[in-house]
Protein backbone atom coordinates (compact mmCIF):
# COMPACT_ATOMS: atom_id res chain seq x y z
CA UNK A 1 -36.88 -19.74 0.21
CA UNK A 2 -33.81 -21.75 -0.75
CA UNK A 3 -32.51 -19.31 -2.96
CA UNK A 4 -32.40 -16.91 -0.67
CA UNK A 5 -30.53 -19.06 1.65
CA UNK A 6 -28.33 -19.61 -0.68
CA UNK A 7 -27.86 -16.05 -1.93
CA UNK A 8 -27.07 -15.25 2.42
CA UNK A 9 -24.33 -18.05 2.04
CA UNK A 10 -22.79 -16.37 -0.81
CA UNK A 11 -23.35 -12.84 0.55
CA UNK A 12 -21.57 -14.80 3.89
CA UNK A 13 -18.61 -16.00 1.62
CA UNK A 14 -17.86 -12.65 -0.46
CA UNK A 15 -17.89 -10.18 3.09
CA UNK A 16 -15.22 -12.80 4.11
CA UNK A 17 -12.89 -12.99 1.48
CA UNK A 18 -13.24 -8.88 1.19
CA UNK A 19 -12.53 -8.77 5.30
CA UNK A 20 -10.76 -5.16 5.42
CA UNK A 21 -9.73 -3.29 8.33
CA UNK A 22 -9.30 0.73 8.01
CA UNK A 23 -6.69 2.97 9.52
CA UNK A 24 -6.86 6.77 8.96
CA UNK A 25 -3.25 7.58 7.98
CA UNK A 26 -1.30 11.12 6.68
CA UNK A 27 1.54 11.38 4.73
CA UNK A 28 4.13 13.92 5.12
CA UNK A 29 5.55 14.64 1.55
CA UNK A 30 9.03 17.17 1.44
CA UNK A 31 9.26 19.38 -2.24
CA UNK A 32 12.89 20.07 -2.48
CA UNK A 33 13.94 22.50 -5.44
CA UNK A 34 17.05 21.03 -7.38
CA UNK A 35 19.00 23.24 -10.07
CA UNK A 36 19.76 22.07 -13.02
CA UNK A 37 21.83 24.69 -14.73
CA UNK A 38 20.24 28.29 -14.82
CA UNK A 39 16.70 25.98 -14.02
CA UNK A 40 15.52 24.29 -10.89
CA UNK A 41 12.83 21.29 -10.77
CA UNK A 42 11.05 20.24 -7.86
CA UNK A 43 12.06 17.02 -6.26
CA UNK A 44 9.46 14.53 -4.49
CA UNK A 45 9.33 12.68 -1.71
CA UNK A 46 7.10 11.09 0.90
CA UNK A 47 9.27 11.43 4.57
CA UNK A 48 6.51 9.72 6.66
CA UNK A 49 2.87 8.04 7.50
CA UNK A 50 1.15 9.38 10.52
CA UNK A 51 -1.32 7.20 12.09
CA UNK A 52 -4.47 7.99 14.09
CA UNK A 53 -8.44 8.82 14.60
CA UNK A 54 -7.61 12.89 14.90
CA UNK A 55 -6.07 13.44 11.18
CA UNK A 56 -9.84 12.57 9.83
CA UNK A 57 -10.44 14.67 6.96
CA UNK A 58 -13.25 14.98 4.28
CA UNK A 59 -11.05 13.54 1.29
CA UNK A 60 -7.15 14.07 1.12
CA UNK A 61 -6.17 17.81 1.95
CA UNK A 62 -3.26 19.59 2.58
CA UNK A 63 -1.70 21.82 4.97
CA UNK A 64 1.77 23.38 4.71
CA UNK A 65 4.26 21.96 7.77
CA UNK A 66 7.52 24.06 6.81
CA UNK A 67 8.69 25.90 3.91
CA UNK A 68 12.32 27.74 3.88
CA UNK A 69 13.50 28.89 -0.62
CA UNK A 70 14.79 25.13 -1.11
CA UNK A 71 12.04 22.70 0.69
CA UNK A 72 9.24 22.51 1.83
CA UNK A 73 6.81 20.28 3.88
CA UNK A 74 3.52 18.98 3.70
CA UNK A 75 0.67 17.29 5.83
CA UNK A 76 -1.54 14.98 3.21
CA UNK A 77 -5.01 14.20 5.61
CA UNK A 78 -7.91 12.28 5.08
CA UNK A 79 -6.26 9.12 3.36
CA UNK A 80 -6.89 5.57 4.78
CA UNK A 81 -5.07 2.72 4.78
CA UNK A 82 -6.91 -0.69 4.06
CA UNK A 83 -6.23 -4.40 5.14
CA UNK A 84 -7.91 -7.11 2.86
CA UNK A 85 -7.53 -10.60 4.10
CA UNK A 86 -7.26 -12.10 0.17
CA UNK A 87 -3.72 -9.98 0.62
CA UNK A 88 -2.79 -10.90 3.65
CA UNK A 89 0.12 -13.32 2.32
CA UNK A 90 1.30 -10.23 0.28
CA UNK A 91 1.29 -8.11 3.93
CA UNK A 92 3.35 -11.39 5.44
CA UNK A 93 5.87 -11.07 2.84
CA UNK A 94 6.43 -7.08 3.65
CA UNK A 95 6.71 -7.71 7.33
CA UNK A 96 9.48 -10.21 7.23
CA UNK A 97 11.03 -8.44 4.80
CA UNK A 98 14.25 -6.69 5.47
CA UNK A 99 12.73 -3.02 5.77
CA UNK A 100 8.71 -3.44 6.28
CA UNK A 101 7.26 -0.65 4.30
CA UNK A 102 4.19 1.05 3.84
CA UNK A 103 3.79 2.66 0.04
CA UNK A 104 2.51 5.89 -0.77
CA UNK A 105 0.88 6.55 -4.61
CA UNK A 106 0.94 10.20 -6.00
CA UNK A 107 -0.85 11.36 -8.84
CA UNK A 108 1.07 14.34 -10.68
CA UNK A 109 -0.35 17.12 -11.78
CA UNK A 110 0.84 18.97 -15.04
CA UNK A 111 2.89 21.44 -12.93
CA UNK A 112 4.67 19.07 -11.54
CA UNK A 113 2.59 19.10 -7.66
CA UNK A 114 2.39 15.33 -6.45
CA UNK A 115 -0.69 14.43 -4.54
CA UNK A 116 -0.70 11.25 -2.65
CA UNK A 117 -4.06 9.59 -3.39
CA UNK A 118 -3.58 5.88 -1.64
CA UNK A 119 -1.35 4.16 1.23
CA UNK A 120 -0.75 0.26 1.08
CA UNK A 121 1.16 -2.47 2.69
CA UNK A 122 0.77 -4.59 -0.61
CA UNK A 123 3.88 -4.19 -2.48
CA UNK A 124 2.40 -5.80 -5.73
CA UNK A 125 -0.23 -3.20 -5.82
CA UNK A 126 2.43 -0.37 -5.32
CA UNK A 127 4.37 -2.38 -8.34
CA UNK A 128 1.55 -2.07 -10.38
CA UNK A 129 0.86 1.57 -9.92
CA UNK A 130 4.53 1.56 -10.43
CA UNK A 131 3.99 0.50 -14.32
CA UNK A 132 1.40 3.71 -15.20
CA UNK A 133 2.14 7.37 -14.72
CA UNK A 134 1.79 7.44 -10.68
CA UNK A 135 4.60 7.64 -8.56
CA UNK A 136 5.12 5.36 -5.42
CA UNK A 137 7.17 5.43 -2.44
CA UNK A 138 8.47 3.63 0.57
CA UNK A 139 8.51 4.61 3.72
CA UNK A 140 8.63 2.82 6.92
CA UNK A 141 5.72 1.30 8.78
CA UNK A 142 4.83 3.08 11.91
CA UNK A 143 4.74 1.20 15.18
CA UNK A 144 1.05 1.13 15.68
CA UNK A 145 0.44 0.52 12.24
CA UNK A 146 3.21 -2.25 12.33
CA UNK A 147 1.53 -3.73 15.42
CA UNK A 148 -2.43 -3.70 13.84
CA UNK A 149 -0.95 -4.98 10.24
CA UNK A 150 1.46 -8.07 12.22
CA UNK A 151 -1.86 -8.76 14.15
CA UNK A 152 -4.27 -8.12 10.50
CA UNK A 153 -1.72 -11.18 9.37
CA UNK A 154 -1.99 -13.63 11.83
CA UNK A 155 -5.28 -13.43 12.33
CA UNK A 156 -5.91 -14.68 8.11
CA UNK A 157 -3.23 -15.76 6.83
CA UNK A 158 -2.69 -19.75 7.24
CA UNK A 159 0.71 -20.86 5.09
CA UNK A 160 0.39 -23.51 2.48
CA UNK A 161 2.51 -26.35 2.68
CA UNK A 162 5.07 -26.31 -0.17
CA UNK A 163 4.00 -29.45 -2.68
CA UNK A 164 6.78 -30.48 -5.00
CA UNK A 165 6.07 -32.13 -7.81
CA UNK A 166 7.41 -34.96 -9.33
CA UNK A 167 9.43 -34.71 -12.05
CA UNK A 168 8.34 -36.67 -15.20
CA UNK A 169 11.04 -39.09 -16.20
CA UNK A 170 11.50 -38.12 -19.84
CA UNK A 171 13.90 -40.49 -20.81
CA UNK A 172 11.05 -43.68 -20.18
CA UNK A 173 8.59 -41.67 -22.76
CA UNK A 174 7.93 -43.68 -25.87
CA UNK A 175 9.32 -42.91 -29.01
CA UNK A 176 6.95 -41.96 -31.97
């Protein structure tokens, strides 16, 4: 029976530290063609996130929003956004930031279609995707989404008082 107990505690312990909260989010992502002498390329990038319960979607979808011969618009459903309190610091740091930001990460596809498979707050995760082939980025946190992450952050993260340390005094070491 104690092991059990103890297993609970440390069942208790790891559903803490992994605390997440879910939003279900879309990204609007604009396709604009750009020539380049007698070819043109397509040019990414993510215009918005949309927030709310009524873009719920089995897995990340697409819908065409507007399309004129040089750009063209798309819906991204069925993504979610995650809070996790180990990152909460990470989330402080964004929000006092000079432009909070949420970051979107595209896969691309050997035709050159980008397909946004995650949304985060946590700029060192959107660094990291940063350093393989995805490509990431900003866009500006939407009020509610704002308002849930500011209160996500004060509810877990406690700031750590600064230590400094002391400074060994080389010049008293003995000599060899």
């Amino acid at each position: 029976m104690h092991t059990s107990n103890a297993a609970n505690r440390i069942a208790l312990v790891l559903m803490k530290m992994s605390l997440s909260e879910r939003h279900t989010v879309a990204v609007i992502m604009q396709r604009a063609e750009v020539k380049r002498g007698p070819w043109s390329v397509p040019s990414w990038n993510a215009v918005s996130v949309v927030a709310g319960d009524h873009l719920v979607g089995k897995g990340a979808s697409c819908t065409p929003i507007h399309e004129d011969d040089d750009e063209a618009q798309f819906l991204w459903s069925g993504l979610s956004l995650e809070f996790f309190r180990d990152q909460a610091e990470a989330y402080w740091y964004n929000l006092t930031s000079d432009s909070p930001s949420l970051f979107v990460i595209c896969h691309e596809s050997p035709e050159g279609e980008l397909t946004p498979f995650q949304v985060t707050a946590d700029r060192d995760s959107a660094s990291v995707c940063l350093e393989s082939d995805d490509q990431v980025f900003a866009v500006p946190v939407p009020p509610e989404i704002y308002q849930s992450l500011e209160h996500f952050v004060v509810q877990h993260f406690v700031p750590q008082e600064r230590k400094k340390r002391k400074r060994k005094n080389w010049s008293e070491a003995p000599e060899r």
